[in-house]
C-alpha atoms as a PDB file:
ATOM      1  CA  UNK A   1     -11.364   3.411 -23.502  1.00  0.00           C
ATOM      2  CA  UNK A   2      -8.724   3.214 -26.198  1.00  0.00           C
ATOM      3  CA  UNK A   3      -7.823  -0.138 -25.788  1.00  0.00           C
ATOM      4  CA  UNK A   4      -4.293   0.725 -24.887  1.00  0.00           C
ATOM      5  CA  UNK A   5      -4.972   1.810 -21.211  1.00  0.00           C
ATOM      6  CA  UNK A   6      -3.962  -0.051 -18.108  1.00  0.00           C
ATOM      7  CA  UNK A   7      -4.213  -0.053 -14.591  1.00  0.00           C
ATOM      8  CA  UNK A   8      -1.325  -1.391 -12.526  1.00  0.00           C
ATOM      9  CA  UNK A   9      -1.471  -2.937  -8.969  1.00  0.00           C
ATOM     10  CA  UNK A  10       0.409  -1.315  -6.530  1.00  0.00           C
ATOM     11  CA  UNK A  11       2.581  -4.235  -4.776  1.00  0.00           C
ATOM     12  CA  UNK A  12       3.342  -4.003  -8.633  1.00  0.00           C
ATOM     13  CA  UNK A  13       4.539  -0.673  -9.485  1.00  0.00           C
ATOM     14  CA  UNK A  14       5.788  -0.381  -6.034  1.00  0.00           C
ATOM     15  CA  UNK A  15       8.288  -3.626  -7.330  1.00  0.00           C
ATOM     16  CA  UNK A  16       9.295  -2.360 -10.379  1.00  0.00           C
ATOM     17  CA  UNK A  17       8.800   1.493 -10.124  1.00  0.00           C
ATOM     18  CA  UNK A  18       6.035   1.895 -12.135  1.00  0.00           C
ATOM     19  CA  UNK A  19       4.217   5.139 -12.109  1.00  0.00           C
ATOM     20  CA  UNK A  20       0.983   6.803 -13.830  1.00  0.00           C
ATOM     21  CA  UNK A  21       1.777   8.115 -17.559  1.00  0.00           C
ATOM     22  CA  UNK A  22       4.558   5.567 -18.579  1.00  0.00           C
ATOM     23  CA  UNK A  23       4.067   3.271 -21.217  1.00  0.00           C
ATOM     24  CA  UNK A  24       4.229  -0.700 -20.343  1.00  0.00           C
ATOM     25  CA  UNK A  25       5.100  -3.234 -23.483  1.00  0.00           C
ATOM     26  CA  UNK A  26       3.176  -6.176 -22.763  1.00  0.00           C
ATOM     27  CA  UNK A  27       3.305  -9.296 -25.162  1.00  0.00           C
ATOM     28  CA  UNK A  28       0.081 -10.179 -26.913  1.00  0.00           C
ATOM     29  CA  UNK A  29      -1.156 -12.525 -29.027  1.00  0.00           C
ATOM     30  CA  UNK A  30      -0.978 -10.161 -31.613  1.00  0.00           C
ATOM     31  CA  UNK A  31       2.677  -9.390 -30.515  1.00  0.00           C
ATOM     32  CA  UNK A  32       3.999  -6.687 -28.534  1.00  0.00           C
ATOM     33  CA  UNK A  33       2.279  -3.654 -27.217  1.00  0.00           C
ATOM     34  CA  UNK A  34       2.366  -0.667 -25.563  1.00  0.00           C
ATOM     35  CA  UNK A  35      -0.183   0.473 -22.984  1.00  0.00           C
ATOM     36  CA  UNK A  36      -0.318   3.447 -20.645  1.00  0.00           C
ATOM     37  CA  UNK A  37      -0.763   2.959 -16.651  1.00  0.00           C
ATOM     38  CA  UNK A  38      -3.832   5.603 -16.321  1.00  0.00           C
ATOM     39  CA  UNK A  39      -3.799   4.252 -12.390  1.00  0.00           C
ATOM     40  CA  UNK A  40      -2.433   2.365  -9.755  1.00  0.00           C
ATOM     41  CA  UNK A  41      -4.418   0.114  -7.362  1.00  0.00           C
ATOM     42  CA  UNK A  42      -4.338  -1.019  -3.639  1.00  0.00           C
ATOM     43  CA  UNK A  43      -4.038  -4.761  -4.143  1.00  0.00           C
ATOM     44  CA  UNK A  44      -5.489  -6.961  -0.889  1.00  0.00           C
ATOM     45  CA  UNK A  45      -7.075  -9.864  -2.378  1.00  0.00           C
ATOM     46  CA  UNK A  46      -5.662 -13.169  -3.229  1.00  0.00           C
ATOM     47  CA  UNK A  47      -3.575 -12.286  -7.115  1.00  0.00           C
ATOM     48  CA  UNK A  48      -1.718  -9.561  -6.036  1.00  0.00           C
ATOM     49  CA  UNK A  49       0.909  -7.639  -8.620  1.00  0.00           C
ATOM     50  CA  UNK A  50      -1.833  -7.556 -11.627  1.00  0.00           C
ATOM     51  CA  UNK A  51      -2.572  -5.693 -14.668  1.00  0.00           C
ATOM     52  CA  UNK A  52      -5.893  -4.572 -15.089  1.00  0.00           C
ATOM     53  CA  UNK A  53      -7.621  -4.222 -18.799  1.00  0.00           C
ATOM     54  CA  UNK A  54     -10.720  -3.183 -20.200  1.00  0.00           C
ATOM     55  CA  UNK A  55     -12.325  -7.318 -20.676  1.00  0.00           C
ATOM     56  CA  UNK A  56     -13.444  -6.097 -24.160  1.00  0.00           C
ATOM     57  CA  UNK A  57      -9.767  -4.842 -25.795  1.00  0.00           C
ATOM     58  CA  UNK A  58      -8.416  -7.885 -23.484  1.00  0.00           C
ATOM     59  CA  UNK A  59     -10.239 -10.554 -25.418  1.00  0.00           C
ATOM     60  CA  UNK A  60      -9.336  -8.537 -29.179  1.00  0.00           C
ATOM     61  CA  UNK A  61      -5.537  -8.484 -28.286  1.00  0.00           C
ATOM     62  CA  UNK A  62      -5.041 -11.480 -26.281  1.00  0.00           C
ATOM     63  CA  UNK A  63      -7.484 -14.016 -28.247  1.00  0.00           C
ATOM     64  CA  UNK A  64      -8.767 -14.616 -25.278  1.00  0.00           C
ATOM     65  CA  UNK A  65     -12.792 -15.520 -24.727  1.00  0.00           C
ATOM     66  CA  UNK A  66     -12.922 -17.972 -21.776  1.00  0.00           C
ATOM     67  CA  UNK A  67     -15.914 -16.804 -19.356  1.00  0.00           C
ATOM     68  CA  UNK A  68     -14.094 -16.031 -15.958  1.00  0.00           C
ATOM     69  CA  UNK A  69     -17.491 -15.652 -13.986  1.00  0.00           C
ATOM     70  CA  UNK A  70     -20.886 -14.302 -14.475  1.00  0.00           C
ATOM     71  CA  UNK A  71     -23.814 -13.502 -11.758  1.00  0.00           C
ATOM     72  CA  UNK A  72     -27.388 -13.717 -11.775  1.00  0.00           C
ATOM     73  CA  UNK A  73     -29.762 -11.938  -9.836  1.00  0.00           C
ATOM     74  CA  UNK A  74     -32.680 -13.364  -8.909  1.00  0.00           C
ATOM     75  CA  UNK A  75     -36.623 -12.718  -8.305  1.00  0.00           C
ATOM     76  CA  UNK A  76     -37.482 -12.551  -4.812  1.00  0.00           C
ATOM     77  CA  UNK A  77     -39.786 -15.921  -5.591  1.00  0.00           C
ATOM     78  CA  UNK A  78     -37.334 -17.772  -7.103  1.00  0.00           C
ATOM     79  CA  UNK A  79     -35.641 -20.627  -5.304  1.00  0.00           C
ATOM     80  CA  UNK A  80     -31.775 -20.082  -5.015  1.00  0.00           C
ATOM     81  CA  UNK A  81     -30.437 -24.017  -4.104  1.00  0.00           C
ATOM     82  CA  UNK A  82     -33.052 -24.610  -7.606  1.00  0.00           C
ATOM     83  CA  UNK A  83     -31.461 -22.555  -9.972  1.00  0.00           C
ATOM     84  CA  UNK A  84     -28.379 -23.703  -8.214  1.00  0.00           C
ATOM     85  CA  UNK A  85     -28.954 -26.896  -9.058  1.00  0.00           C
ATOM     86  CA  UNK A  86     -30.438 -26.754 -12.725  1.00  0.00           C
ATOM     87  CA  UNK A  87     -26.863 -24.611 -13.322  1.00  0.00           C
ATOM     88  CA  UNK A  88     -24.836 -27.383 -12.358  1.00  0.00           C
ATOM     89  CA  UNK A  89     -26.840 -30.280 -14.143  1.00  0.00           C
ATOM     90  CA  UNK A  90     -27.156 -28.090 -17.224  1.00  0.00           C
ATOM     91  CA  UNK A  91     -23.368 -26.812 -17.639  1.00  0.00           C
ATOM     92  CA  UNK A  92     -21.621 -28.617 -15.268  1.00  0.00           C
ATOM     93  CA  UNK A  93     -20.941 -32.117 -17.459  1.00  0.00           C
ATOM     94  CA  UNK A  94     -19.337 -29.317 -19.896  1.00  0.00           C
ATOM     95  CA  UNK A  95     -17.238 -26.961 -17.714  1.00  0.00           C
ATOM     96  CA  UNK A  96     -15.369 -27.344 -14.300  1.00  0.00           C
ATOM     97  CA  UNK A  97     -17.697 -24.518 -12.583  1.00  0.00           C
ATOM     98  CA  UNK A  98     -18.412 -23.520  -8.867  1.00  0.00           C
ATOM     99  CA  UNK A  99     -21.841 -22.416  -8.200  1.00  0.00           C
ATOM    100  CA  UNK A 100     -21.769 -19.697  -5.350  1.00  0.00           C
ATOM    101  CA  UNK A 101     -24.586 -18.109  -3.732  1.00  0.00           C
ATOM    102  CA  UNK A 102     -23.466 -14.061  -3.310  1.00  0.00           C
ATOM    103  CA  UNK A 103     -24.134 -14.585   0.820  1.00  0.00           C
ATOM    104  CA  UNK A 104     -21.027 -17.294   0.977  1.00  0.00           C
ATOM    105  CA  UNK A 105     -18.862 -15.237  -0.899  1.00  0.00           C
ATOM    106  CA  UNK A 106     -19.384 -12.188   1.772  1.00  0.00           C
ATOM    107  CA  UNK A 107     -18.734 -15.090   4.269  1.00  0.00           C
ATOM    108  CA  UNK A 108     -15.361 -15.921   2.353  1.00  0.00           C
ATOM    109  CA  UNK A 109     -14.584 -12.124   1.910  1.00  0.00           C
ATOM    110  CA  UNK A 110     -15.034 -11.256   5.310  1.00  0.00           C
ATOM    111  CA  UNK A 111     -12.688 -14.413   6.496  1.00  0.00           C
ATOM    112  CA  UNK A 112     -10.002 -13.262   4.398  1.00  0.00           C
ATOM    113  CA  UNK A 113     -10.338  -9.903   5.875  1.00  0.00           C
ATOM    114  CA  UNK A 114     -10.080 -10.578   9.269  1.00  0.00           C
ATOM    115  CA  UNK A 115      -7.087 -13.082   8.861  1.00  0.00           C
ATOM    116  CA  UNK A 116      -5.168 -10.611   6.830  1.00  0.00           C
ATOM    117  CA  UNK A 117      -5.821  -8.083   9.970  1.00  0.00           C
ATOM    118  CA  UNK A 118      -5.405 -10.744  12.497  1.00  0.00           C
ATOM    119  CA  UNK A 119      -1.464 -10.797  11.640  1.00  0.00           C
ATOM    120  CA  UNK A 120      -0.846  -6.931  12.219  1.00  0.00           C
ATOM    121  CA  UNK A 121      -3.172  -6.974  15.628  1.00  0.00           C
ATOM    122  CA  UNK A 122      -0.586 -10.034  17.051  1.00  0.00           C
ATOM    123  CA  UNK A 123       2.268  -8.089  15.768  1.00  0.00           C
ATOM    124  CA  UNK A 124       0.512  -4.596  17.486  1.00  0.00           C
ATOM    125  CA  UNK A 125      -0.482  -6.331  20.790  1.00  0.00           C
ATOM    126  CA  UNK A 126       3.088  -8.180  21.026  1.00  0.00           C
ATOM    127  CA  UNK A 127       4.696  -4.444  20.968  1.00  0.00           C
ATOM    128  CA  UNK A 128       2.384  -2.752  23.131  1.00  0.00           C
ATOM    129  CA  UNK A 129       2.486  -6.256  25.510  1.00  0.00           C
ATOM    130  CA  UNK A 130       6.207  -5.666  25.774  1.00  0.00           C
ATOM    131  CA  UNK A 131       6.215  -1.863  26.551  1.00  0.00           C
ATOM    132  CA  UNK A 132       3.545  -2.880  29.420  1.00  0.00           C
ATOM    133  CA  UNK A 133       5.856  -5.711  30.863  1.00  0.00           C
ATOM    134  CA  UNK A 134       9.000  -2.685  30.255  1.00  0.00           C
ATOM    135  CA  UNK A 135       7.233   0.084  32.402  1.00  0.00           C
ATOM    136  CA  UNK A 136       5.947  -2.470  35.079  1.00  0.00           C
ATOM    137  CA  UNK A 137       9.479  -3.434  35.594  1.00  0.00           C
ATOM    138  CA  UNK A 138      10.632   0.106  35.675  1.00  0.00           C
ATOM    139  CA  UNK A 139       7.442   0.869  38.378  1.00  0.00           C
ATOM    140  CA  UNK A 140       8.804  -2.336  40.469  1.00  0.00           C
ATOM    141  CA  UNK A 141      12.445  -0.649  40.952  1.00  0.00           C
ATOM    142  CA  UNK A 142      10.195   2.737  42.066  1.00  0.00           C
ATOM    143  CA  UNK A 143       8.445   0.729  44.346  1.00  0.00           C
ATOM    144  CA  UNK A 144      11.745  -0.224  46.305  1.00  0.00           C
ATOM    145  CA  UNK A 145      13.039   2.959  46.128  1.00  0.00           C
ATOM    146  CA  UNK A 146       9.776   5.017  47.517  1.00  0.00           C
ATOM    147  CA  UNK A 147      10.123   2.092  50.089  1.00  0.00           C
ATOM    148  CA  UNK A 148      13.321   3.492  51.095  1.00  0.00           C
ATOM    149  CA  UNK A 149      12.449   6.545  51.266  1.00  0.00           C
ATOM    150  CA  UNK A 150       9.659   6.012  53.323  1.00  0.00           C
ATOM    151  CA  UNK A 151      11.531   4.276  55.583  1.00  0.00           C
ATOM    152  CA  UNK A 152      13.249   7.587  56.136  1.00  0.00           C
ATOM    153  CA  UNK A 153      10.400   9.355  56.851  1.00  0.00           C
ATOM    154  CA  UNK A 154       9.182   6.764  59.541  1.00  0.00           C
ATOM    155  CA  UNK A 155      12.792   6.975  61.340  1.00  0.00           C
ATOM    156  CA  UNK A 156      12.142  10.763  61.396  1.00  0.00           C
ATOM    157  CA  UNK A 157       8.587  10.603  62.941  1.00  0.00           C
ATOM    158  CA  UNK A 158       6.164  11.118  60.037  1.00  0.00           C
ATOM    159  CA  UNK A 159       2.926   9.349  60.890  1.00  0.00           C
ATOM    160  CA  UNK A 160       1.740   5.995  59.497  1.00  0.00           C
ATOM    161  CA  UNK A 161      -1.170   7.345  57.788  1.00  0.00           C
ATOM    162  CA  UNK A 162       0.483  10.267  56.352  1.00  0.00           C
ATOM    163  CA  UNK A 163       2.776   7.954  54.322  1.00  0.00           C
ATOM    164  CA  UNK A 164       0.246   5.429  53.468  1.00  0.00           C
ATOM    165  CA  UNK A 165      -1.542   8.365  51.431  1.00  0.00           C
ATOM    166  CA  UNK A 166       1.553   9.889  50.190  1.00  0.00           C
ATOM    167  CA  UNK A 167       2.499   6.259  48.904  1.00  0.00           C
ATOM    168  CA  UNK A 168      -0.715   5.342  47.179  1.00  0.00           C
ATOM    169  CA  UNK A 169      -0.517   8.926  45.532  1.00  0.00           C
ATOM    170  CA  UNK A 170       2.289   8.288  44.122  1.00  0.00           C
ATOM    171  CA  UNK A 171       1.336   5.121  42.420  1.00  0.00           C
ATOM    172  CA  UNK A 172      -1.329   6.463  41.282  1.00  0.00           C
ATOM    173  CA  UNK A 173      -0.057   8.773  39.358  1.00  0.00           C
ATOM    174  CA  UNK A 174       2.614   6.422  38.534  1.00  0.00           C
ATOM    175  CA  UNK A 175       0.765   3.740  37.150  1.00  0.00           C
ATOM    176  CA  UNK A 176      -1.741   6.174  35.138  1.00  0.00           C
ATOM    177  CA  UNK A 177       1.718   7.323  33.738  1.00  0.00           C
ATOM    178  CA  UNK A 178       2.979   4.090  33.124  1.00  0.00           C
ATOM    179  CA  UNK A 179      -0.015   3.074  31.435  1.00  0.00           C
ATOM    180  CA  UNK A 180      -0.560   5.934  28.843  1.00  0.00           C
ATOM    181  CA  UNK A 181       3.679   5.863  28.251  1.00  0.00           C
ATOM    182  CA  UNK A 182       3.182   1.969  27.714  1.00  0.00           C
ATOM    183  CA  UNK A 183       0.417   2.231  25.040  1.00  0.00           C
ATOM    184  CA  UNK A 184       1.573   5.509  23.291  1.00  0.00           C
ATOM    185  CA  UNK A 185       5.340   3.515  23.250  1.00  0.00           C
ATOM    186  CA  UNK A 186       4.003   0.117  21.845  1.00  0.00           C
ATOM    187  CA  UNK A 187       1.042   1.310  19.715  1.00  0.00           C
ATOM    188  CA  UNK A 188       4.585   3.999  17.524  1.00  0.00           C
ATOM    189  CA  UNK A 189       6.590   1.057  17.811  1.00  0.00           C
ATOM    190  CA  UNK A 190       3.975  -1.513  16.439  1.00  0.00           C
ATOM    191  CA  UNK A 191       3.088   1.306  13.753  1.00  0.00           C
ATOM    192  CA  UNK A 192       6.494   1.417  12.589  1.00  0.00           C
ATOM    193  CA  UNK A 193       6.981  -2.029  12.090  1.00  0.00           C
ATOM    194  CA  UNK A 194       3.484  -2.724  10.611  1.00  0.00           C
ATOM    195  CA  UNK A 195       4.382   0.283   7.938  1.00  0.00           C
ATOM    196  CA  UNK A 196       7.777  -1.326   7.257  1.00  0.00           C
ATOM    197  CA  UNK A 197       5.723  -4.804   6.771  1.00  0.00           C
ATOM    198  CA  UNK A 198       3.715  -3.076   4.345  1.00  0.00           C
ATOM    199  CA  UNK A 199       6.656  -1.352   2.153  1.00  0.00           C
ATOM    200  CA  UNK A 200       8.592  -4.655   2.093  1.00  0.00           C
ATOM    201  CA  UNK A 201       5.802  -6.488   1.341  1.00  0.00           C
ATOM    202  CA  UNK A 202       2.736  -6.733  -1.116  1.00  0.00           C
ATOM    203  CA  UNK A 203       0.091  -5.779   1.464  1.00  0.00           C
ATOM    204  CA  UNK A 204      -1.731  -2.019   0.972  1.00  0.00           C
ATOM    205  CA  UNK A 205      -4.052  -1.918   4.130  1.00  0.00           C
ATOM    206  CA  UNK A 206      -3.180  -0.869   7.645  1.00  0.00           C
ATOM    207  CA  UNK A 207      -3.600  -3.028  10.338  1.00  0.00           C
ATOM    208  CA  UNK A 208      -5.208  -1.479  13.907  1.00  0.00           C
ATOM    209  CA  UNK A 209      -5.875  -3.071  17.506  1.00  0.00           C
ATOM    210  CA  UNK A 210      -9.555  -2.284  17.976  1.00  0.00           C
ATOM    211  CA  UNK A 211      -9.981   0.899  20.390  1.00  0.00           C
ATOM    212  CA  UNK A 212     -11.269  -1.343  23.362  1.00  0.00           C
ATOM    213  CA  UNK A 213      -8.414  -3.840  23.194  1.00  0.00           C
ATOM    214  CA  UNK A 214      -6.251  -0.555  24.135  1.00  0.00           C
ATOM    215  CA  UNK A 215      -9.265   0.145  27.197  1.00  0.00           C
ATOM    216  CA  UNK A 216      -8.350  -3.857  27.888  1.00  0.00           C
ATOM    217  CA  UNK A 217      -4.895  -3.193  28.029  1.00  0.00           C
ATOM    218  CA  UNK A 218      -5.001  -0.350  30.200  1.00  0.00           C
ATOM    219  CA  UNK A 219      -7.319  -2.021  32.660  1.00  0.00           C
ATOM    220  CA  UNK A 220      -5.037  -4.705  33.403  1.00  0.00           C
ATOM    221  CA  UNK A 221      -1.785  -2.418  33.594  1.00  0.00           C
ATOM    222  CA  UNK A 222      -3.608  -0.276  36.499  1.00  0.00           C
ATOM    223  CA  UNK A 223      -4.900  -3.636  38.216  1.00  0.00           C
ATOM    224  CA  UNK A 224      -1.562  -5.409  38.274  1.00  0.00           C
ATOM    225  CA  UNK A 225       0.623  -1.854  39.178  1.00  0.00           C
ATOM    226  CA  UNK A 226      -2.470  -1.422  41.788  1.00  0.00           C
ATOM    227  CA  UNK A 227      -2.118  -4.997  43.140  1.00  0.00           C
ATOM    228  CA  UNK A 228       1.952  -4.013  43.243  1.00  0.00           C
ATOM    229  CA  UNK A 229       0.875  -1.024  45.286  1.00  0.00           C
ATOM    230  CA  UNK A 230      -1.734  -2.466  47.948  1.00  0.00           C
ATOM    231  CA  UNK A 231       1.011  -5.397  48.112  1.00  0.00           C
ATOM    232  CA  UNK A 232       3.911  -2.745  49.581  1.00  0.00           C
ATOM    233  CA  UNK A 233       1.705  -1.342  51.380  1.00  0.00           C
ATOM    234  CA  UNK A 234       0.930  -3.738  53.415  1.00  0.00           C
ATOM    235  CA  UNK A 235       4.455  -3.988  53.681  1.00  0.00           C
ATOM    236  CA  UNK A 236       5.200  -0.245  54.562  1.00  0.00           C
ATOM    237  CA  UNK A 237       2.661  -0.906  58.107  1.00  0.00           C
ATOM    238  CA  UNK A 238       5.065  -3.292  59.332  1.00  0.00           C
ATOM    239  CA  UNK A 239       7.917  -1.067  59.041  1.00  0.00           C
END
């Protein structure tokens, strides 16, 4: 309000330490200056570490009156491509302008969005991915082992059908086990990493798998542990 207020980005103040109540010299065209950071920012779009100033004291201390953007909003009559159109013809032989209707822009937003998210969901799946393919190994060693001891039981006269069902309790049990573990293990361990991209880095949202990827995931750890399962025991009613 004073003209000597600032707000600082975070990837910005996170860099150089910045924090709300100091003073920042900045140079101006009228020379140097001190401002006070009154806040700092999440930063996500495309100009990250910036300083943010009241446009009015901006254009008195920088000098600076060169029309960034401006928006008009329209009667519901009017014909957008039109006005589009008479824009160009009228101020574009003057100035290197884009004219943008507000719906493309939420098109461009949204794009941006998702591929910023897309790169912490890869990173997330490839964790989660590799705790699967870590606990389906682990289940395959159990397998041979509850093979052995089922051998055991046959040699001492258990029944057929008794081990079948102790068997494919077992792997039930183990593979809902497995499954959760798997998740809970690669979802920290993707968390972790994703939170250390975001210190390191300039980037101040979180990235998230979507709650049915995790359903997806879980699905196809119980069909390929219960494919394992019907597999050996097949295998157990020829022993």
């Amino acid at each position: 309000q004073d003209g000597e207020r600032v707000a600082v980005a975070k990837s910005l103040a996170d860099l150089y330490g910045f924090e709300v109540g100091e003073r920042l010299n900045l140079s101006t065209a009228k020379g140097k200056k001190d401002y006070q950071i009154i806040a700092i920012v999440d930063d996500s779009g495309a100009e990250p570490r910036g300083i943010y100033i009241d446009r009015k004291h901006f254009e008195a201390d920088w000098r600076y009156h060169v029309v960034d953007y401006y928006s008009l909003i329209l009667d519901e009559t009017a014909n957008q491509d039109r006005v589009m159109q008479q824009i160009k013809q009228s101020l574009g032989s003057r100035y290197l302008i884009d004219v943008i209707p507000a719906s493309s822009i939420a098109v461009k937003a949204a794009a941006v969005m998702t591929n910023s998210f897309r790169l912490g969901q890869i990173l997330s799946l490839c964790f989660v991915l590799i705790a699967l393919l870590g606990f389906a190994s682990v289940g395959k060693e159990k397998l041979y082992a509850l093979k052995k001891k089922f051998r055991l039981l046959t040699y001492l006269g258990a029944s057929q059908t008794f081990i079948l069902k102790l068997f494919m309790g077992q792997m039930v049990i183990r593979t809902l086990l497995a499954s959760l573990l798997s998740l809970s293990l690669g979802g920290l361990v993707s968390f972790l990493c994703i939170q250390a991209l975001r210190y390191n880095g300039r980037y101040s949202i979180n990235w998230v798998l979507p709650f049915q990827t995790y359903v997806y995931l879980l699905g196809l750890t119980a069909v390929v542990l219960l494919g394992l399962t019907l597999w050996s025991a097949r295998a157990l009613r020829k022993l």
